[in-house]
C-alpha atoms as a PDB file:
ATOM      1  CA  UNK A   1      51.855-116.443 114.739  1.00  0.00           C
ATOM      2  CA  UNK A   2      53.696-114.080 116.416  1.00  0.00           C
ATOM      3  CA  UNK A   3      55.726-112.911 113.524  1.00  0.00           C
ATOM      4  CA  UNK A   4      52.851-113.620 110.845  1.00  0.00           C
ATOM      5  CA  UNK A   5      51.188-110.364 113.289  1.00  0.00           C
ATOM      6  CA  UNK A   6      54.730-108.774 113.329  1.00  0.00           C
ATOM      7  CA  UNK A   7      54.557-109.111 109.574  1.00  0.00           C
ATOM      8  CA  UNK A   8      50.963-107.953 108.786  1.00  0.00           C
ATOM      9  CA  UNK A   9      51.235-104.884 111.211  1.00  0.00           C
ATOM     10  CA  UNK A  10      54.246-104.114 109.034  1.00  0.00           C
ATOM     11  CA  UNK A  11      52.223-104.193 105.779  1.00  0.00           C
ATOM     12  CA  UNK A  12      49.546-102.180 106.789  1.00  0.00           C
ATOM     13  CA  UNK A  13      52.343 -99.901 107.875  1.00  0.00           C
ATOM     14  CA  UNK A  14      53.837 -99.857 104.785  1.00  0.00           C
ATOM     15  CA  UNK A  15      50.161 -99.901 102.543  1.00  0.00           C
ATOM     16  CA  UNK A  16      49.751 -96.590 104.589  1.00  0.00           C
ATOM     17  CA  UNK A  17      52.898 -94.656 103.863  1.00  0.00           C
ATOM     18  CA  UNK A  18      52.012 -95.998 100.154  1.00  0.00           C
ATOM     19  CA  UNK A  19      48.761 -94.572 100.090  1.00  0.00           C
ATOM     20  CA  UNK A  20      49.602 -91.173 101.427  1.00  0.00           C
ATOM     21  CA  UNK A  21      52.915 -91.327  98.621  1.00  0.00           C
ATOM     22  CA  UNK A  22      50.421 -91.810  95.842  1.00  0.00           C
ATOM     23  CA  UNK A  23      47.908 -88.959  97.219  1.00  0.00           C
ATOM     24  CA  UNK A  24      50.978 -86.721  97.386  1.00  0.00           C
ATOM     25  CA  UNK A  25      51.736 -87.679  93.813  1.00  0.00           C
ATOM     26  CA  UNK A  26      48.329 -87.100  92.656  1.00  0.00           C
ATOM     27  CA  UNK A  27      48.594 -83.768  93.993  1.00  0.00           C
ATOM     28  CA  UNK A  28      51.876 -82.483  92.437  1.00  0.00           C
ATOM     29  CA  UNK A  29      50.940 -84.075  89.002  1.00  0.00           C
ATOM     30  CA  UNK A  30      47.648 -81.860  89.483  1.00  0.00           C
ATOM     31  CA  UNK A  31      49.899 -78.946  90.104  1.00  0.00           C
ATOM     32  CA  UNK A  32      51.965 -79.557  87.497  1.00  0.00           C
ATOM     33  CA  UNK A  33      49.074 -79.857  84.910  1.00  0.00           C
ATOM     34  CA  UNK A  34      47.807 -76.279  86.408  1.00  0.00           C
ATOM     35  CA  UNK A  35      50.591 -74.462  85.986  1.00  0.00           C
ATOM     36  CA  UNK A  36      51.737 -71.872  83.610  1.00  0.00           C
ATOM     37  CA  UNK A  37      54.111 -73.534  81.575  1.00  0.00           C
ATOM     38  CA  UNK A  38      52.687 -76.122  80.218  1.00  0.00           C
ATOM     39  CA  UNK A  39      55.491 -78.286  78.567  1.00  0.00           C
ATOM     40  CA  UNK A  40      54.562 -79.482  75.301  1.00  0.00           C
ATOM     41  CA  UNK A  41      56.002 -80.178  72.201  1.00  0.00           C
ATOM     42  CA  UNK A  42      54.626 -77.470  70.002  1.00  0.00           C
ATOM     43  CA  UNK A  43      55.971 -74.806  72.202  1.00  0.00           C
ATOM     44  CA  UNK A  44      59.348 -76.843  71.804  1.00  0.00           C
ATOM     45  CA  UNK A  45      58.894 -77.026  67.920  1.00  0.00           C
ATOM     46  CA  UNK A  46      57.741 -73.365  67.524  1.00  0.00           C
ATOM     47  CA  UNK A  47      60.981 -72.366  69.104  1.00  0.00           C
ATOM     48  CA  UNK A  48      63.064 -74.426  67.460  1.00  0.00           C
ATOM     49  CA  UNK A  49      61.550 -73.667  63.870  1.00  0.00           C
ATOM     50  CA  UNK A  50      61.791 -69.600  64.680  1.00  0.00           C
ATOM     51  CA  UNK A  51      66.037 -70.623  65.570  1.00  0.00           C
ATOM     52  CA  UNK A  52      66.165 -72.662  62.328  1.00  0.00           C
ATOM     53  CA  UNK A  53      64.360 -69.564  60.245  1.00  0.00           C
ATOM     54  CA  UNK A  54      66.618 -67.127  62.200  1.00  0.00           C
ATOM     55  CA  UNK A  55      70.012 -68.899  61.475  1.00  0.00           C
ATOM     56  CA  UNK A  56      69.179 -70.310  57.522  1.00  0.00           C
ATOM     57  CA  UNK A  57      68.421 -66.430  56.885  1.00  0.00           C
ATOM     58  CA  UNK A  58      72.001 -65.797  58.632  1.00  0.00           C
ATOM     59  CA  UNK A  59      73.131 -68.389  56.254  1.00  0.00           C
ATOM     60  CA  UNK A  60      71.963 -66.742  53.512  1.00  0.00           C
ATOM     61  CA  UNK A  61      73.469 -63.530  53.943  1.00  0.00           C
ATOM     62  CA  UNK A  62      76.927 -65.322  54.683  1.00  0.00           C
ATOM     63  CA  UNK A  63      76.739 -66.732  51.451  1.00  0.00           C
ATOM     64  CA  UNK A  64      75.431 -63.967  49.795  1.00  0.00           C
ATOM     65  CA  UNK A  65      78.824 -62.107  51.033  1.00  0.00           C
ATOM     66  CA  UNK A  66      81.138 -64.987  49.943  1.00  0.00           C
ATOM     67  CA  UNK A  67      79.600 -65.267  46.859  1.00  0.00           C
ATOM     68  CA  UNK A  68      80.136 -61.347  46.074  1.00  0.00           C
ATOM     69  CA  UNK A  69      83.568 -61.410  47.831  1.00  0.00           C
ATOM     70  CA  UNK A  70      83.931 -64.375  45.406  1.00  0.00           C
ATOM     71  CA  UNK A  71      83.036 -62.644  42.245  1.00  0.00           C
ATOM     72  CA  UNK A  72      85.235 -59.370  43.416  1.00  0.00           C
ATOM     73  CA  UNK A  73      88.084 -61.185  43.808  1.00  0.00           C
ATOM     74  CA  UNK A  74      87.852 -62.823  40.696  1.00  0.00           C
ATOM     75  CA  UNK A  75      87.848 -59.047  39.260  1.00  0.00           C
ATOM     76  CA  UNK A  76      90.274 -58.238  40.845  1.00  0.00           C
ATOM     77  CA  UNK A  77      93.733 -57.246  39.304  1.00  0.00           C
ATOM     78  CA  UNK A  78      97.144 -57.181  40.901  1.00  0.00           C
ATOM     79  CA  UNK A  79      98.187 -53.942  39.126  1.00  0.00           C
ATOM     80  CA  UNK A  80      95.805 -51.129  39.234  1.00  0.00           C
ATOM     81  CA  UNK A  81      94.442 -50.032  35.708  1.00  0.00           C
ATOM     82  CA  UNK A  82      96.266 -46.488  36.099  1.00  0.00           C
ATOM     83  CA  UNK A  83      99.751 -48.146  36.066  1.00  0.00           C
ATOM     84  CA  UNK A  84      98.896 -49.613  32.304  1.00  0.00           C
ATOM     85  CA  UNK A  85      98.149 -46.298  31.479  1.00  0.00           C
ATOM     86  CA  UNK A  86     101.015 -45.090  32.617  1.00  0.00           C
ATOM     87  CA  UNK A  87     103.098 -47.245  30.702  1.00  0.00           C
ATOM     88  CA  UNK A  88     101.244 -47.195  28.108  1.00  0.00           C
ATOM     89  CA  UNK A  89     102.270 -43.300  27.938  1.00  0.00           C
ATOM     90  CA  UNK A  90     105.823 -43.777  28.638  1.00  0.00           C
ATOM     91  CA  UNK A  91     106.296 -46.215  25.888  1.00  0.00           C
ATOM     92  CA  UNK A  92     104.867 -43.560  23.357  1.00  0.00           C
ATOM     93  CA  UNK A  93     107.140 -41.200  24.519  1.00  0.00           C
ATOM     94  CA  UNK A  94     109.743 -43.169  24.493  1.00  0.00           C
ATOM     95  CA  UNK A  95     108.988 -44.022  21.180  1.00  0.00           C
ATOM     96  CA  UNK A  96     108.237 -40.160  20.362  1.00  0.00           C
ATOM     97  CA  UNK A  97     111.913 -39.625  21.448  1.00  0.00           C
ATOM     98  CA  UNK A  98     113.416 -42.891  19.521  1.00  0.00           C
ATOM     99  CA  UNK A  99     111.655 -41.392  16.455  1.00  0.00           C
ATOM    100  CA  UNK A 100     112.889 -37.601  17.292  1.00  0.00           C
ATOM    101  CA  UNK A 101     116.815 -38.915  17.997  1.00  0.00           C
ATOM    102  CA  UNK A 102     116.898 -40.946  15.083  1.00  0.00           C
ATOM    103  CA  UNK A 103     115.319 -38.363  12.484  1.00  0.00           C
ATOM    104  CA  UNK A 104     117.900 -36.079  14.056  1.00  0.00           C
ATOM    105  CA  UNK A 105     120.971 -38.344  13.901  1.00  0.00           C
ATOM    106  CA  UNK A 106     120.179 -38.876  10.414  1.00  0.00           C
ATOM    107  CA  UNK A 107     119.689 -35.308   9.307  1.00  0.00           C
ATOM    108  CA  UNK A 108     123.274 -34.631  11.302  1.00  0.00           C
ATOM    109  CA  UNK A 109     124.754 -37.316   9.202  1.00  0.00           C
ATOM    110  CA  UNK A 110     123.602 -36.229   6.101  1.00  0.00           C
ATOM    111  CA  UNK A 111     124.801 -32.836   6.899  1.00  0.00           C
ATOM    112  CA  UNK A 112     128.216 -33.838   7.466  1.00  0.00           C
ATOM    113  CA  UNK A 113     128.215 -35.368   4.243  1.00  0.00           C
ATOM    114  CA  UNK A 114     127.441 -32.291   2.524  1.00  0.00           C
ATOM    115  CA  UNK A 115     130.036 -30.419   4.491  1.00  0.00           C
ATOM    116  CA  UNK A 116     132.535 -33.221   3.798  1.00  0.00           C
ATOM    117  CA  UNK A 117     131.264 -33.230  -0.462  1.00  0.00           C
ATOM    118  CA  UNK A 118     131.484 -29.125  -0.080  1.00  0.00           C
ATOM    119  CA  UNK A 119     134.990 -29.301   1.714  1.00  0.00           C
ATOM    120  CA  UNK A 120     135.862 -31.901  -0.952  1.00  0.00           C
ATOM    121  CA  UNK A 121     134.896 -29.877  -3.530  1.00  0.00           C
ATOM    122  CA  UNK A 122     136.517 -27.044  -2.219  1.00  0.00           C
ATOM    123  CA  UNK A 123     140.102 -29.218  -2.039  1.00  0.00           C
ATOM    124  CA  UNK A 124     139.459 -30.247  -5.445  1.00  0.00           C
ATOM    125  CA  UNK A 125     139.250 -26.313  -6.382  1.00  0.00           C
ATOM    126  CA  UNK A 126     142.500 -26.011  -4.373  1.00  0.00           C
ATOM    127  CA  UNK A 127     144.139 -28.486  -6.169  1.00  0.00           C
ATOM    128  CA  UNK A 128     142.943 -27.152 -10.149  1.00  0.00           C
ATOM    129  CA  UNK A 129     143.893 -23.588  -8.805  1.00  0.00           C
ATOM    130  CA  UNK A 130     147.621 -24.993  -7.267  1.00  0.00           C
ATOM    131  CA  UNK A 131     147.892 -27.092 -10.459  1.00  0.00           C
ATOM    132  CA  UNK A 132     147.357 -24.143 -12.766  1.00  0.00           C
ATOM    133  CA  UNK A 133     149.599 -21.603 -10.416  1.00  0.00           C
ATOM    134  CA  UNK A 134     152.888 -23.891  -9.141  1.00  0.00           C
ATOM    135  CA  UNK A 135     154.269 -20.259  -7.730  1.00  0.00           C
ATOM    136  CA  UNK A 136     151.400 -19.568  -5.668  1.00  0.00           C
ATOM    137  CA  UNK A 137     151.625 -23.216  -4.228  1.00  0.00           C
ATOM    138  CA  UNK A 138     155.529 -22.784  -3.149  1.00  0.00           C
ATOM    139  CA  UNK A 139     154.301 -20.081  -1.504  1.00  0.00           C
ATOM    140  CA  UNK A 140     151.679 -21.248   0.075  1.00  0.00           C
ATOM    141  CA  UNK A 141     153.600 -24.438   1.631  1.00  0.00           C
ATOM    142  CA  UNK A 142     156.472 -21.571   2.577  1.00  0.00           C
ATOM    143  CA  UNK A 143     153.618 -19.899   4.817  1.00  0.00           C
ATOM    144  CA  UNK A 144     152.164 -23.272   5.973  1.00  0.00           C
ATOM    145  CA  UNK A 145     155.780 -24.647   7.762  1.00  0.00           C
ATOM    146  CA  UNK A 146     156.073 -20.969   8.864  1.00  0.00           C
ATOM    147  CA  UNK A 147     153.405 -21.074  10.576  1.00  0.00           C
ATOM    148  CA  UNK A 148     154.219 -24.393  12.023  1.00  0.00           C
END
């Protein structure tokens, strides 16, 4: 009986320090409920909705740029538009002079061949007027291996 007391004093004991553990907890759970911030799931939700608002409109404006960065570099052109113009200028110029050289090597040639047609003429003379005076030709060919 000894240790049935032993055990009994031990559970009343132990009831005790249970009860005053479950007033304690009463008391901090009341705290809890009074104080400021409550914790709830709407607060939670309301955050978290103003972040997903905040970053899907950061989103947008990142795609917004890739898109246009997108569309400029599709534009885009490795040679600037200035350097087709300037070719474009250079090859009419160097047609300009093509054109110029050529007209001008052709009215050279066809002025030697007038010379050449006069000077031929001219021999031809020599050769009627030689022909017609043999005494002025021995004369002539005297002079020209003089002069040699």
């Amino acid at each position: 009986m000894k240790k049935l007391d032993e055990i009994m004093e031990l559970m009343t004991d132990e009831m005790a320090d249970f009860k005053t553990a479950i007033l304690k907890l009463q008391l901090l759970s009341k705290q809890l409920g009074d104080s400021s911030i409550p914790i709830s799931t709407e607060a939670l939700e309301k955050n978290l909705n103003s972040f997903l608002e905040k970053q899907e409109s950061e989103n947008q404006l990142k795609d917004d740029m890739l898109t246009s960065i997108d569309k400029k570099l599709k534009r885009a052109r490795l040679l600037p538009n200035y350097i087709f113009y300037l070719f474009g200028i250079l090859g009419i110029f160097a047609l300009g002079l093509l054109g110029y050289f050529g007209y001008s090597a052709k009215a050279a040639k066809e002025e030697k061949f007038e010379v050449y047609q006069m000077m031929q003429s001219q021999n031809n003379r020599y050769q009627e007027y030689f022909s017609e005076n043999s005494e002025t030709k021995d004369d002539y060919c005297e002079w020209l291996e003089a002069k040699k």
